[in-house]
Protein backbone atom coordinates (compact mmCIF):
# COMPACT_ATOMS: atom_id res chain seq x y z
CA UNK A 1 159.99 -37.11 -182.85
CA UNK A 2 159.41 -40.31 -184.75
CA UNK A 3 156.50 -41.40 -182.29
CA UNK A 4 155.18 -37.97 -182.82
CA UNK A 5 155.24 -38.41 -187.11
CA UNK A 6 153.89 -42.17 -186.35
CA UNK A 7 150.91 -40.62 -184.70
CA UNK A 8 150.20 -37.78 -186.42
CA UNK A 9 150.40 -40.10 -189.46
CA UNK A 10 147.82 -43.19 -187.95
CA UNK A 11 145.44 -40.56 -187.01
CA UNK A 12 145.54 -39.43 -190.59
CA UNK A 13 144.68 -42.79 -191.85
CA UNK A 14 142.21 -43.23 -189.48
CA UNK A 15 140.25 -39.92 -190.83
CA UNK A 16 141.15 -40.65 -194.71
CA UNK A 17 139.55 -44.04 -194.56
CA UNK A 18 136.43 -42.33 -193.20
CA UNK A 19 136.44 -40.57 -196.11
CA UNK A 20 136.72 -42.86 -198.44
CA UNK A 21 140.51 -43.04 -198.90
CA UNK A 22 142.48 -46.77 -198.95
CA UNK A 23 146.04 -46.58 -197.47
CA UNK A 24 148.39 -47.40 -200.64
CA UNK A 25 150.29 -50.53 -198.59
CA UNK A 26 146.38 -51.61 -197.56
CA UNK A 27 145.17 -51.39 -201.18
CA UNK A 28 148.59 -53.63 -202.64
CA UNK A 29 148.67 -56.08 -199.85
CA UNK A 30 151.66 -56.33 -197.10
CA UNK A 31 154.42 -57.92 -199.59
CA UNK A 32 153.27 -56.72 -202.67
CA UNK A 33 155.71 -55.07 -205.10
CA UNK A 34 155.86 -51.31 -206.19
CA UNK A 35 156.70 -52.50 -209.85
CA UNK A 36 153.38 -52.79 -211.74
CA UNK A 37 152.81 -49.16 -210.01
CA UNK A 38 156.51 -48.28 -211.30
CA UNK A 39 156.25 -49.93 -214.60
CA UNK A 40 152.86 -48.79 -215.58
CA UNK A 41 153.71 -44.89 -214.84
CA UNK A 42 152.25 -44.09 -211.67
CA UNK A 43 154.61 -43.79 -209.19
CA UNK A 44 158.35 -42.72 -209.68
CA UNK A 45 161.13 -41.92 -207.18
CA UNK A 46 161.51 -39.11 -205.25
CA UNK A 47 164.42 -36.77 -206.15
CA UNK A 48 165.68 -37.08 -202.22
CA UNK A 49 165.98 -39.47 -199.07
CA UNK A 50 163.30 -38.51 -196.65
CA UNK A 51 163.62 -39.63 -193.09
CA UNK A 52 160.31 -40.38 -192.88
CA UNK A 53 159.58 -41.77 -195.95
CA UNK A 54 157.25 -44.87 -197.17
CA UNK A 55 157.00 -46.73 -200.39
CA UNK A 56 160.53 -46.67 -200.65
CA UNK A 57 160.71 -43.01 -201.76
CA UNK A 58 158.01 -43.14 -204.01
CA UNK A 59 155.73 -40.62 -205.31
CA UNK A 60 152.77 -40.63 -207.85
CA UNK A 61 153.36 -39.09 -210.70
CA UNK A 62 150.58 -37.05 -212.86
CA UNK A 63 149.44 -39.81 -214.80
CA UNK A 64 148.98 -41.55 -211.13
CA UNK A 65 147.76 -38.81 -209.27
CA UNK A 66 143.79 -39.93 -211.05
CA UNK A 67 144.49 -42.49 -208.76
CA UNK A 68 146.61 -41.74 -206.12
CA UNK A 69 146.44 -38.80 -203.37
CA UNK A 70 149.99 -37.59 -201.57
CA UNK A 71 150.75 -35.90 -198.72
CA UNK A 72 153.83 -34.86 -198.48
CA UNK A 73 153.90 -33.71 -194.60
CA UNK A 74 152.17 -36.99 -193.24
CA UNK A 75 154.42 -39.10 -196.00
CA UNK A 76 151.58 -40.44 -197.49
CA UNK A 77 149.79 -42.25 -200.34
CA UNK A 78 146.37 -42.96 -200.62
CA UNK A 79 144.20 -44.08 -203.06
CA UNK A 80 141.25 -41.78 -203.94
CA UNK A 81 137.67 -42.52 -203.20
CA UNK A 82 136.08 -44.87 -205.74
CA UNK A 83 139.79 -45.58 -207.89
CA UNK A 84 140.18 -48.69 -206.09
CA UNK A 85 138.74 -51.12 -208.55
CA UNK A 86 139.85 -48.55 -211.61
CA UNK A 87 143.60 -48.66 -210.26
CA UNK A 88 142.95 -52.41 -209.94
CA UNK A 89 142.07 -52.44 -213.74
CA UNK A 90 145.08 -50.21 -214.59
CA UNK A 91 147.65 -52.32 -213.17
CA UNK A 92 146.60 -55.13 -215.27
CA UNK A 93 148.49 -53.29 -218.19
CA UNK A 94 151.58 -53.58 -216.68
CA UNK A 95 154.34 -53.96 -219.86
CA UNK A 96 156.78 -56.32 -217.93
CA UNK A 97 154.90 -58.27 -214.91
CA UNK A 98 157.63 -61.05 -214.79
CA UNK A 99 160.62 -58.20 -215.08
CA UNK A 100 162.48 -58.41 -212.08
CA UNK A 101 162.45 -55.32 -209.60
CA UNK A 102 163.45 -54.60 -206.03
CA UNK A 103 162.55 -51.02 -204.55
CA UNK A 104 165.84 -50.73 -203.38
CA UNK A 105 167.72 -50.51 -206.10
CA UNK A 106 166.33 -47.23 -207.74
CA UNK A 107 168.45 -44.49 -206.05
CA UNK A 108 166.96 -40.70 -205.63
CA UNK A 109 166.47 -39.05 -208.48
CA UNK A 110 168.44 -35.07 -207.78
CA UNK A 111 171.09 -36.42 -209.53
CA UNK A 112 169.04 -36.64 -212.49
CA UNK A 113 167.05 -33.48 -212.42
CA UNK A 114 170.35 -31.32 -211.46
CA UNK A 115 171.57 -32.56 -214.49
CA UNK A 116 168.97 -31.59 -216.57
CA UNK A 117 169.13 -27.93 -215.25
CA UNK A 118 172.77 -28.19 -216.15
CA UNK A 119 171.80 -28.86 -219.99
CA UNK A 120 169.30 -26.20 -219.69
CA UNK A 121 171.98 -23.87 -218.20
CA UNK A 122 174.10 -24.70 -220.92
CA UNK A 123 171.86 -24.20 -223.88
CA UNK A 124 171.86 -20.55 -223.90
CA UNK A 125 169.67 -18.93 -226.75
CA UNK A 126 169.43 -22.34 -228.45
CA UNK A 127 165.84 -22.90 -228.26
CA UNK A 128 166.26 -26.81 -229.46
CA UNK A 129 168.71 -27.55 -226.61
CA UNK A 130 165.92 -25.27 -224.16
CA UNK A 131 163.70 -28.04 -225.64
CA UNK A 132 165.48 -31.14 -225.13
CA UNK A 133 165.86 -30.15 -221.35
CA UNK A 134 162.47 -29.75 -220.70
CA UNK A 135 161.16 -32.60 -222.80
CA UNK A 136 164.00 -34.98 -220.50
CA UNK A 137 162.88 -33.21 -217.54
CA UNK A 138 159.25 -34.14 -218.32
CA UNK A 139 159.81 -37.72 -218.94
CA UNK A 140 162.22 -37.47 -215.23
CA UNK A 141 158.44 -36.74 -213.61
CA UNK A 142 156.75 -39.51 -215.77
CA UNK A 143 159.49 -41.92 -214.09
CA UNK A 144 161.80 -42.76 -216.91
CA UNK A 145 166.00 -42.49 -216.60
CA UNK A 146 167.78 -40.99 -219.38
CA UNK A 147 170.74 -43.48 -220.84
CA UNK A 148 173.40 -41.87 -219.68
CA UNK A 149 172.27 -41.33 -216.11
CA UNK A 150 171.76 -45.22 -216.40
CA UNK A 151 175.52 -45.90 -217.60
CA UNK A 152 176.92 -43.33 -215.50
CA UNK A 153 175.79 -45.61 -212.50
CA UNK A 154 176.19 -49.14 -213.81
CA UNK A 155 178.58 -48.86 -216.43
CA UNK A 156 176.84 -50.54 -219.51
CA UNK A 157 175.95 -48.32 -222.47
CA UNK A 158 175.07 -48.53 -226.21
CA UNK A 159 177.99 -50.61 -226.85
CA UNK A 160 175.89 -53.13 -224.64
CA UNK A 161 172.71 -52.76 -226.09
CA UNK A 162 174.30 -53.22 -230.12
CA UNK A 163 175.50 -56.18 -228.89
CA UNK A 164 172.16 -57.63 -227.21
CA UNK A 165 170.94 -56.77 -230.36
CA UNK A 166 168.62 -53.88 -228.30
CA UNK A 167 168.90 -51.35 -230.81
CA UNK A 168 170.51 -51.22 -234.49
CA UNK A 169 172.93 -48.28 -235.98
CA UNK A 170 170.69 -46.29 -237.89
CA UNK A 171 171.43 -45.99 -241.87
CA UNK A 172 170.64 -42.54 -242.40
CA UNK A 173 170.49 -39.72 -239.75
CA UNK A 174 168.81 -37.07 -241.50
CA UNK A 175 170.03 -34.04 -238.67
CA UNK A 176 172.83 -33.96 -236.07
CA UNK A 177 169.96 -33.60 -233.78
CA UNK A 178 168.44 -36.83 -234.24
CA UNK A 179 169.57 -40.02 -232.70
CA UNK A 180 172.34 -42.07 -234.35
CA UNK A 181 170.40 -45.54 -233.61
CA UNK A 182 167.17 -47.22 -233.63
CA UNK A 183 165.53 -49.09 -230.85
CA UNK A 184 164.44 -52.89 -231.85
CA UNK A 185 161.34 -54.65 -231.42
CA UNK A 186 163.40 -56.28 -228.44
CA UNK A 187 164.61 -53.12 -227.38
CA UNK A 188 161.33 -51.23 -227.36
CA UNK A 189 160.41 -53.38 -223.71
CA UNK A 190 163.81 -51.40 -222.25
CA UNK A 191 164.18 -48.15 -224.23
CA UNK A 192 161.97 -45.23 -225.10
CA UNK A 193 163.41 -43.25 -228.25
CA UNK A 194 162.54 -39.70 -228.35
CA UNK A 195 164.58 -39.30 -232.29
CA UNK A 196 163.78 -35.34 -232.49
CA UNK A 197 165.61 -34.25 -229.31
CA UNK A 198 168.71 -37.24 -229.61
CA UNK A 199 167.67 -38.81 -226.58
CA UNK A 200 167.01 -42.25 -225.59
CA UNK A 201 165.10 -42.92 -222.12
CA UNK A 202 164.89 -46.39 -220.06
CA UNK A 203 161.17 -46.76 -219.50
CA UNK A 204 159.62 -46.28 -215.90
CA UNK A 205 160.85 -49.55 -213.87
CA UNK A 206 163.02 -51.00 -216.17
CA UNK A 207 166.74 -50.19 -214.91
CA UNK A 208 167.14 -53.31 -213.25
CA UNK A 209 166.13 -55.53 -215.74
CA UNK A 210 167.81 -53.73 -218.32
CA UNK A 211 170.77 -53.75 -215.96
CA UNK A 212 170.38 -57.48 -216.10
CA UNK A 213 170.31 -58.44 -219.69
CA UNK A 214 173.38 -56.29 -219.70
CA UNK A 215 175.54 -57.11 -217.37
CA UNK A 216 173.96 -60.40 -215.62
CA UNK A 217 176.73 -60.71 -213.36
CA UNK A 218 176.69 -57.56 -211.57
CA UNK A 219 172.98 -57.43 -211.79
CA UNK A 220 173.07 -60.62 -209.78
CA UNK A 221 173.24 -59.02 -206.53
CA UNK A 222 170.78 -57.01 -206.73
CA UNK A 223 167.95 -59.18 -208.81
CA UNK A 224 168.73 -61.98 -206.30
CA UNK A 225 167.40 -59.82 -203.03
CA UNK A 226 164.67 -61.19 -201.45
């Protein structure tokens, strides 16, 4: 079966570059990283292990699909006709080019989105809570992790980022459905406030480094990889 997908696969290569298309792993180079993709919004992780998969399990999201053609049956990513040089351009933007990041350590992302269905379950006629599901669920496809998804799998939280002086208790909450804290100017390379809905997001990428100015020693393992 696998020589079958290989096949099936190289000969749809062989017909996208006729028409135009560049192979993502052609257009980045053999060891080039995901993260400037990752960290500048245009690919996130897949909600599920795929047996076939490439790019470790990642996807484009909408803001990448300008760029960025997938197809799911052939496990695929290709960059469109003519975006070449524009994707080329794009990834110059990248927030955090020295940020450590390993494509390994971003697990599938089902977890995340069952637990957004969950809130949305749970929020009855409550048309805020409605709200704040969809709005998380939105930012899920855009590539960023909500905070508690984040501490539920390495086990540093706010009380972490008060201390590395990430964000700040906030003087005056004006609404139980605002957030209790403020991000910093140091915090605002990690975390992604979104005040109306009381949630606070860990931009596209940035788990692992965040991770690391955590919790350095656990982080260790994983930002030391080759």
């Amino acid at each position: 079966m696998s020589a079958l997908v290989f096949e099936a696969r190289w000969h749809r290569i062989q017909r996208s570059r006729e028409q135009g298309y560049e192979e993502l792993s052609d257009f980045l180079g053999r060891y080039a990283s995901l993260g400037p993709l990752v960290r500048c919004g245009l690919v996130r992780k897949r909600e599920e292990w795929s047996e076939f998969q490439r790019y470790y399990g990642y996807v484009p999201t909408e803001k990448g699909e300008s760029y960025l053609l997938y197809i799911p049956d052939k496990e695929l990513v290709l960059v469109r006709p003519g975006k070449s040089a524009p994707l080329f351009l794009a990834l110059k933007n990248d927030p955090a080019p020295n940020a450590p990041f390993k494509e390994t350590y971003a697990e599938p992302t089902k977890a995340q989105f069952a637990a957004v269905e969950e809130m949305r379950m749970n929020a009855g006629r409550d048309s805020w809570r409605t709200k704040r599901a969809d709005v998380l669920r939105q930012h899920l496809m855009l590539g960023y992790m909500d905070l508690r998804s984040f501490t539920k799998r390495t086990g540093a939280g706010e009380g972490g980022l008060l201390r590395e002086g990430l964000v700040k208790p906030r003087l005056e909450r004006t609404s139980d459905q605002h957030l209790n804290i403020e991000v910093t100017k140091d915090g605002e390379a990690f975390l992604t406030p979104l005040d109306n809905f009381d949630l606070l997001l860990v931009n596209p990428g940035m788990e692992l480094p965040l991770f690391n100015r955590l919790d350095p020693d656990k982080a260790s393992y994983w930002c030391g990889l080759p």
